[in-house]
N, C-alpha and C. Protein backbone atom coordinates (compact mmCIF):
# COMPACT_ATOMS: atom_id res chain seq x y z
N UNK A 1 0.84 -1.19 0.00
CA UNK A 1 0.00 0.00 0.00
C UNK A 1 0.87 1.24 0.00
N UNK A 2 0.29 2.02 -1.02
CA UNK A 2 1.42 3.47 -1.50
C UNK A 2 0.11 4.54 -0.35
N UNK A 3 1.01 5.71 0.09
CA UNK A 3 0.16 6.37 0.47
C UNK A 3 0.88 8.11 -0.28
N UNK A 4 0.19 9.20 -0.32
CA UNK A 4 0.86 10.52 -0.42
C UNK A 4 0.19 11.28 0.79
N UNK A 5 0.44 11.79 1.60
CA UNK A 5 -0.25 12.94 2.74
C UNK A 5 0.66 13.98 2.09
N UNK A 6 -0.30 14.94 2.36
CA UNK A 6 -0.22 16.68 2.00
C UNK A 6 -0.11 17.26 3.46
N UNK A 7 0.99 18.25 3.43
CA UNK A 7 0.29 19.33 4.34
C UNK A 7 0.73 20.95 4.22
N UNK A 8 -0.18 21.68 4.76
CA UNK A 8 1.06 23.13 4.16
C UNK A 8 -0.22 24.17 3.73
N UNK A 9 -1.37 23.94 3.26
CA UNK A 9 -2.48 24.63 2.40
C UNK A 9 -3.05 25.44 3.86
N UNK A 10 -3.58 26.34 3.62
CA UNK A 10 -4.53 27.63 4.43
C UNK A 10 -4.72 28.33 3.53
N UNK A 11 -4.78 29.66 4.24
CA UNK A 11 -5.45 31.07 4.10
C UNK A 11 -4.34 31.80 4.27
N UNK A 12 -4.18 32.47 2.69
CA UNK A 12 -2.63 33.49 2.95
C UNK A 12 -3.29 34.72 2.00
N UNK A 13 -2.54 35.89 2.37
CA UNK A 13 -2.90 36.93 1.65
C UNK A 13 -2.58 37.34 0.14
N UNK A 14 -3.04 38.00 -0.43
CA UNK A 14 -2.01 38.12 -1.91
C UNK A 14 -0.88 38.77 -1.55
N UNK A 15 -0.29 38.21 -2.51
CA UNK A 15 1.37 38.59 -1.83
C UNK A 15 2.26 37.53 -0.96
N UNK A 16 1.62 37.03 -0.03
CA UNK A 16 2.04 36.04 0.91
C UNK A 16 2.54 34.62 -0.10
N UNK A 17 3.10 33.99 0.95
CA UNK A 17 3.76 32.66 0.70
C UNK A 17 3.26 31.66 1.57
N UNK A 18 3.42 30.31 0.86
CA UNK A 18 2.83 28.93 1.56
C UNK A 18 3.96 28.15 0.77
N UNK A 19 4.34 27.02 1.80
CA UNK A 19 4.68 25.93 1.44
C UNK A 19 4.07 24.72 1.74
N UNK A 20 3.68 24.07 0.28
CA UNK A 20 3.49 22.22 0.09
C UNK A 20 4.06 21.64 0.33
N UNK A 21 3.63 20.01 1.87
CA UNK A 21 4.59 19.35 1.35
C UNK A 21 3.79 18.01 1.19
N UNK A 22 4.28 17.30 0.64
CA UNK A 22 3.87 16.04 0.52
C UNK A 22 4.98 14.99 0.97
N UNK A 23 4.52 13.57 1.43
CA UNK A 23 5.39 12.46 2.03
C UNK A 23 4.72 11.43 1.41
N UNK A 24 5.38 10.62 0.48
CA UNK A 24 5.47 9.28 0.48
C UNK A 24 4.98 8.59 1.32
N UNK A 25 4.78 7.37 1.56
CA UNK A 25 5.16 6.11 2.50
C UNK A 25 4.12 4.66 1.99
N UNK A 26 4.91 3.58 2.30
CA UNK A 26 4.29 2.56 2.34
C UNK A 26 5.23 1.48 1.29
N UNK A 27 5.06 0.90 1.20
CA UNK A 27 6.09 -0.35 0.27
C UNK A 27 6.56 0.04 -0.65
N UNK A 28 7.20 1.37 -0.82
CA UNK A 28 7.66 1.98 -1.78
C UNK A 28 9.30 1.30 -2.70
N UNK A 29 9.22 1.21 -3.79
CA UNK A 29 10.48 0.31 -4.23
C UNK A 29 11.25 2.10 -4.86
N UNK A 30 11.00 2.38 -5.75
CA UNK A 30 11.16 3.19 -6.53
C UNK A 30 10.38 4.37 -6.90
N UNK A 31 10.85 5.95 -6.72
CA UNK A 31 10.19 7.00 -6.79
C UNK A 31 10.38 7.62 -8.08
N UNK A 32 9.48 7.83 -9.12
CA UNK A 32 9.98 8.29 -10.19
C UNK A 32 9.46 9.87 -10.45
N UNK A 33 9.03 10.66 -11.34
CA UNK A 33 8.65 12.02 -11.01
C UNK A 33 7.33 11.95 -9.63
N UNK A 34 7.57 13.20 -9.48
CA UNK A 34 6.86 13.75 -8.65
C UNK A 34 5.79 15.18 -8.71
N UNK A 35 5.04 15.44 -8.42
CA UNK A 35 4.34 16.62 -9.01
C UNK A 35 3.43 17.16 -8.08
N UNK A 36 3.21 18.58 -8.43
CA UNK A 36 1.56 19.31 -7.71
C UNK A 36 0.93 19.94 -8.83
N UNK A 37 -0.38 19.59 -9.19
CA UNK A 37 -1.57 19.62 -9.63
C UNK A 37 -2.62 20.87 -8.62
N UNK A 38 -3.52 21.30 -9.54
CA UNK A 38 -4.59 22.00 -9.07
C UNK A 38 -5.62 22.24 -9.24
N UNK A 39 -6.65 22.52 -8.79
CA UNK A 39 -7.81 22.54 -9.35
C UNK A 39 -8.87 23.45 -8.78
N UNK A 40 -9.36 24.32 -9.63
CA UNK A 40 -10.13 25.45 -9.27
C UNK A 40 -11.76 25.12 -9.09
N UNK A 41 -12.89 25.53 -8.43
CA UNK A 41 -13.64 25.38 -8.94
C UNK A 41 -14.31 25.57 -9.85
N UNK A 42 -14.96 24.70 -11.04
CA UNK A 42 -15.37 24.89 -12.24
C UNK A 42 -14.66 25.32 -13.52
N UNK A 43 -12.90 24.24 -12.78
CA UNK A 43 -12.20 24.53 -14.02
C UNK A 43 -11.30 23.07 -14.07
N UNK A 44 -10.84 22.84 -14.97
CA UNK A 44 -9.50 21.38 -14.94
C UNK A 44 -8.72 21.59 -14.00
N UNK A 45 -8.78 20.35 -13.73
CA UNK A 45 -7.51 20.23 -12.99
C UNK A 45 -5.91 20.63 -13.84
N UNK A 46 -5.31 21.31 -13.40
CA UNK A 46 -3.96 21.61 -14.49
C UNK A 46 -2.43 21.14 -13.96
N UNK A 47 -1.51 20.97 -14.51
CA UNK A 47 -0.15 21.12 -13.68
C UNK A 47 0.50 22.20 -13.64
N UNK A 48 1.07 21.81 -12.18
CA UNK A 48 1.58 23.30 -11.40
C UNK A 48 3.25 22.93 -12.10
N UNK A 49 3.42 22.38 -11.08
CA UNK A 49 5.12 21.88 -11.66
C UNK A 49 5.49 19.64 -11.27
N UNK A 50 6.47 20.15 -12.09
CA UNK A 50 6.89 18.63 -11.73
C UNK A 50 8.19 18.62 -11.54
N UNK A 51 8.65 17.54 -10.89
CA UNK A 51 10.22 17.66 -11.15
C UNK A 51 10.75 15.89 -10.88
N UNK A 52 11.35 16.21 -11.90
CA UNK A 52 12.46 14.59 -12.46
C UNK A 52 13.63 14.51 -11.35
N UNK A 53 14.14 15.09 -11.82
CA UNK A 53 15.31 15.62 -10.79
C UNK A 53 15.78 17.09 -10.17
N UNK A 54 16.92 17.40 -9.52
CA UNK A 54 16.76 18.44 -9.26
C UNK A 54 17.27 19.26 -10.61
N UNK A 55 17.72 18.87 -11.29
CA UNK A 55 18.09 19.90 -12.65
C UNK A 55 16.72 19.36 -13.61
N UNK A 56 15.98 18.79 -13.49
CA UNK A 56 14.85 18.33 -14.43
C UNK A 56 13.70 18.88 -13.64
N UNK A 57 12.92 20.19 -14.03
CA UNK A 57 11.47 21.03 -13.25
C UNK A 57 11.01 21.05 -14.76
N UNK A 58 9.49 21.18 -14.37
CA UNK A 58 8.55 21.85 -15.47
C UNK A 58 7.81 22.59 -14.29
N UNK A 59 7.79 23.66 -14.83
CA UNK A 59 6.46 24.47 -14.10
C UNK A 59 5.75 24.95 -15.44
N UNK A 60 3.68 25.94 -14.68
CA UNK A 60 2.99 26.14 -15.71
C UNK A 60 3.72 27.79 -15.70
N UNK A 61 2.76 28.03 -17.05
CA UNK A 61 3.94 29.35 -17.16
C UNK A 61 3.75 30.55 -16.08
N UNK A 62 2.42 30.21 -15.51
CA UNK A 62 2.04 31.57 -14.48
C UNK A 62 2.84 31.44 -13.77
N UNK A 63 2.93 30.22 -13.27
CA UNK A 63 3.56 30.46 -12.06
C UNK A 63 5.42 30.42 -11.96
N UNK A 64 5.79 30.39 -13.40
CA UNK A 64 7.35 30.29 -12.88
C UNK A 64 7.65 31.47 -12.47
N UNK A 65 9.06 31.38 -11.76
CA UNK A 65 9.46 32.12 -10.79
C UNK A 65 8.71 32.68 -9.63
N UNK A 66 7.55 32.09 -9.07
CA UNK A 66 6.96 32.14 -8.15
C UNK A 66 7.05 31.14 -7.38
N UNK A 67 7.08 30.31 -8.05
CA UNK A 67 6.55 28.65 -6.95
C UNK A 67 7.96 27.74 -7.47
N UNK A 68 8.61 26.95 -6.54
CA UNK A 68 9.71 26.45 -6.64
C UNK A 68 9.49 25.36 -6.17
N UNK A 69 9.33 23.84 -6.68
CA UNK A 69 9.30 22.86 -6.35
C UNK A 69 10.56 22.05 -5.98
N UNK A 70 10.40 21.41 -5.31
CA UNK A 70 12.26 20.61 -4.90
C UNK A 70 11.26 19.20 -4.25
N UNK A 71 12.39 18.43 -4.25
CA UNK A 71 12.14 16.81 -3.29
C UNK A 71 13.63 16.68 -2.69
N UNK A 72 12.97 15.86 -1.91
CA UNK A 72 14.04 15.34 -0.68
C UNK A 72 13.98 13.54 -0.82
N UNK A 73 14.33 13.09 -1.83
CA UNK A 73 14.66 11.45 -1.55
C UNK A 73 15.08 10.71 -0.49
N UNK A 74 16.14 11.21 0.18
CA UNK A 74 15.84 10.63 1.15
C UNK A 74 14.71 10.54 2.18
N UNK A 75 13.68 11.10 2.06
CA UNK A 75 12.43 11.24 3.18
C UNK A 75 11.02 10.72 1.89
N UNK A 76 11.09 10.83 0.78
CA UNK A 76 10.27 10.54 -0.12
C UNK A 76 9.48 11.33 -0.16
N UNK A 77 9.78 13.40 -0.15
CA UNK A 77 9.00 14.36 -0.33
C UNK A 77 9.22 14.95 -1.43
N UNK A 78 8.16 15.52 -1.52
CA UNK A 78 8.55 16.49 -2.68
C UNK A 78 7.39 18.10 -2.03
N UNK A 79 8.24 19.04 -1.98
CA UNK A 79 7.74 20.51 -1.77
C UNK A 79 7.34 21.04 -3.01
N UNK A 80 6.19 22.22 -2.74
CA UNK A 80 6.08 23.56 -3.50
C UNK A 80 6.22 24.61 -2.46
N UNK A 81 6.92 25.50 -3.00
CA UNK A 81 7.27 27.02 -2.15
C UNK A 81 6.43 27.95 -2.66
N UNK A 82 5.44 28.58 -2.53
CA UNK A 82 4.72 29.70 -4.03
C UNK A 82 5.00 31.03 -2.76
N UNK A 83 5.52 31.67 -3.56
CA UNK A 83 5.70 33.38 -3.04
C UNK A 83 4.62 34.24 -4.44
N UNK A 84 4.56 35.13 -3.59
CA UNK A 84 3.74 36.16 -4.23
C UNK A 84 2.05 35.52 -4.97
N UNK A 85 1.97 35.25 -4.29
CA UNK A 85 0.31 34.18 -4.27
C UNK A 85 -0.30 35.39 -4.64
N UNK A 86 -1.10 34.94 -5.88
CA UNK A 86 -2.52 35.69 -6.15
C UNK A 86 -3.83 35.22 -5.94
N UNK A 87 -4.98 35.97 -5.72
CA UNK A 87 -6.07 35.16 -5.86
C UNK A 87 -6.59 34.23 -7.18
N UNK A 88 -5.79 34.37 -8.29
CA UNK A 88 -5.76 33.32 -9.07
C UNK A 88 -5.23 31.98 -8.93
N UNK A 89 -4.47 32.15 -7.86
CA UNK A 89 -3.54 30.71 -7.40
C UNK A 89 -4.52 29.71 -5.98
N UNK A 90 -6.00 30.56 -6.17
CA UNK A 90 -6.44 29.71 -5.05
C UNK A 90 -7.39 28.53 -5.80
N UNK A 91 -6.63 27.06 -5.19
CA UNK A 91 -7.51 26.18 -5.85
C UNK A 91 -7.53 24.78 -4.65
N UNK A 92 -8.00 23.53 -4.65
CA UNK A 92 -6.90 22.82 -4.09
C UNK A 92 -5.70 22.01 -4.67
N UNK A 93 -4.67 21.79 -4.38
CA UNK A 93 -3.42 21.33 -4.55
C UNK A 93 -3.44 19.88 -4.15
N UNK A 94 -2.90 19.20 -5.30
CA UNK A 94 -2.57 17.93 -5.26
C UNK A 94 -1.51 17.31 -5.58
N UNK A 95 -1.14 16.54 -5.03
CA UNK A 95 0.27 15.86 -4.85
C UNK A 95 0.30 14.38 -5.40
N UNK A 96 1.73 14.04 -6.71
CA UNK A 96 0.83 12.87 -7.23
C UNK A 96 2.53 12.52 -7.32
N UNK A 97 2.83 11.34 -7.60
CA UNK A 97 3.70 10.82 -7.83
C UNK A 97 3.87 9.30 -8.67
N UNK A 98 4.47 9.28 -9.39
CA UNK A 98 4.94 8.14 -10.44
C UNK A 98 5.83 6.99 -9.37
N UNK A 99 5.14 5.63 -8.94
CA UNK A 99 5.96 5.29 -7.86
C UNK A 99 5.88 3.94 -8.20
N UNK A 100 6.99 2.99 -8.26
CA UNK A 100 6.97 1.56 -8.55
C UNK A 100 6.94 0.69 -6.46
N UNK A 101 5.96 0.35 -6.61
CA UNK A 101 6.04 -0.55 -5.32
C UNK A 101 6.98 -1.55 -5.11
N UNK A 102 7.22 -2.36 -3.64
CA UNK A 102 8.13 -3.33 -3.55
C UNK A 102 7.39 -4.68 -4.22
N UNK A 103 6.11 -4.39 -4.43
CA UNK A 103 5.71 -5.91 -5.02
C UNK A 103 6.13 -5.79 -6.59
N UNK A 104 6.81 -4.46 -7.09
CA UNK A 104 6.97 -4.36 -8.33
C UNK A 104 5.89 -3.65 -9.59
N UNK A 105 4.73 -3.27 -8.60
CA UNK A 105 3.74 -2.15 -9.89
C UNK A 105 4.00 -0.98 -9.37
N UNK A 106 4.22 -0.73 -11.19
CA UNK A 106 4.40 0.84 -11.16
C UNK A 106 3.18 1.45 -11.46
N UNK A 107 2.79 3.01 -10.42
CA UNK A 107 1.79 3.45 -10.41
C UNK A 107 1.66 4.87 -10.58
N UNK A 108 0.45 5.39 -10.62
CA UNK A 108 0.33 6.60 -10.56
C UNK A 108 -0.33 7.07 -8.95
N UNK A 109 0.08 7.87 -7.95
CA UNK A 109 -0.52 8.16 -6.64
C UNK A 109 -0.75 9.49 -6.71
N UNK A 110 -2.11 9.61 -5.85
CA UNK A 110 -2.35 10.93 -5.48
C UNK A 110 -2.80 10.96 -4.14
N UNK A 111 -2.36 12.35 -3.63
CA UNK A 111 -2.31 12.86 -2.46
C UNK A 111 -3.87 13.30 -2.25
N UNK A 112 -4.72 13.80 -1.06
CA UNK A 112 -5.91 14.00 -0.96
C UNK A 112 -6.22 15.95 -1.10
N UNK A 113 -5.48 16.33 -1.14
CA UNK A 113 -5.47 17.92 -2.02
C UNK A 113 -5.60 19.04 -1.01
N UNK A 114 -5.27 19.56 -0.17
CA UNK A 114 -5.18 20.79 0.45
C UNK A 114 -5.74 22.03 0.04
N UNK A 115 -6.27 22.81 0.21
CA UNK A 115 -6.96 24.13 -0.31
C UNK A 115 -6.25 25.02 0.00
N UNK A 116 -5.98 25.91 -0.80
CA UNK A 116 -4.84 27.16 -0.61
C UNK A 116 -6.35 27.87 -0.82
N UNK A 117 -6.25 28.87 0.08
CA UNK A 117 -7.13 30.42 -0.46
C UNK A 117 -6.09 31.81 -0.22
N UNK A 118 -6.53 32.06 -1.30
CA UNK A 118 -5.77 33.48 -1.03
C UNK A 118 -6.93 34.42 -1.23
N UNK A 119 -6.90 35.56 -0.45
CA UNK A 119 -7.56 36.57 0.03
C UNK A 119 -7.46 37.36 0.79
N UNK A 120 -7.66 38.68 1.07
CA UNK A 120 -7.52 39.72 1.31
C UNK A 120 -8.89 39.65 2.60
């Protein structure tokens, strides 16, 4: 059993900063990308950023240079940092990861999604 827990989402102002994090755990063999996803109400879900490695990121275009994703392998996390939050950036956030188990399937996981609001 793969699990992802989130934590990090509230109520920040525009302007303000939040950090995502997400943790792994469970019979994990192999971690392959990692990512945060979002989703507004009454819109797709989209991608925020991903990252392969630490020299391998995709972010969407709003948000580069705002939001900085990194992982920590040894702990099986992967962060988002977002500075300068707009009320366009309020959705909830999801945490998904490409992960091969110790029984040997490789999967797709998702985290249960945190709500960022930004507001004034």
């Amino acid at each position: 059993q793969v699990q992802l827990v989130e934590s990090g989402g509230g109520l920040v102002q525009p302007g303000g900063s939040l950090r995502l994090s997400c943790v792994a755990s469970g019979s994990i063999l192999s971690i392959y990308e990692m990512g945060w996803y979002r989703q507004a109400p009454g819109k797709q879900r989209e991608l925020v950023a991903r990252i392969f490695s630490q020299f391998n990121t995709n972010y969407l275009a709003s948000v580069r240079g705002r939001f900085t994703i990194s992982r920590d392998n040894t702990k099986n996390m992967v962060d988002l940092q977002m500075n300068s939050l707009k009320p366009e950036d309020a959705a909830v956030y999801y945490c998904d990861a490409e992960i091969r188990s110790s029984f040997g399937v490789r999967g797709l996981y998702w985290g249960q999604g945190p709500q960022v609001t930004v507001s004034s």
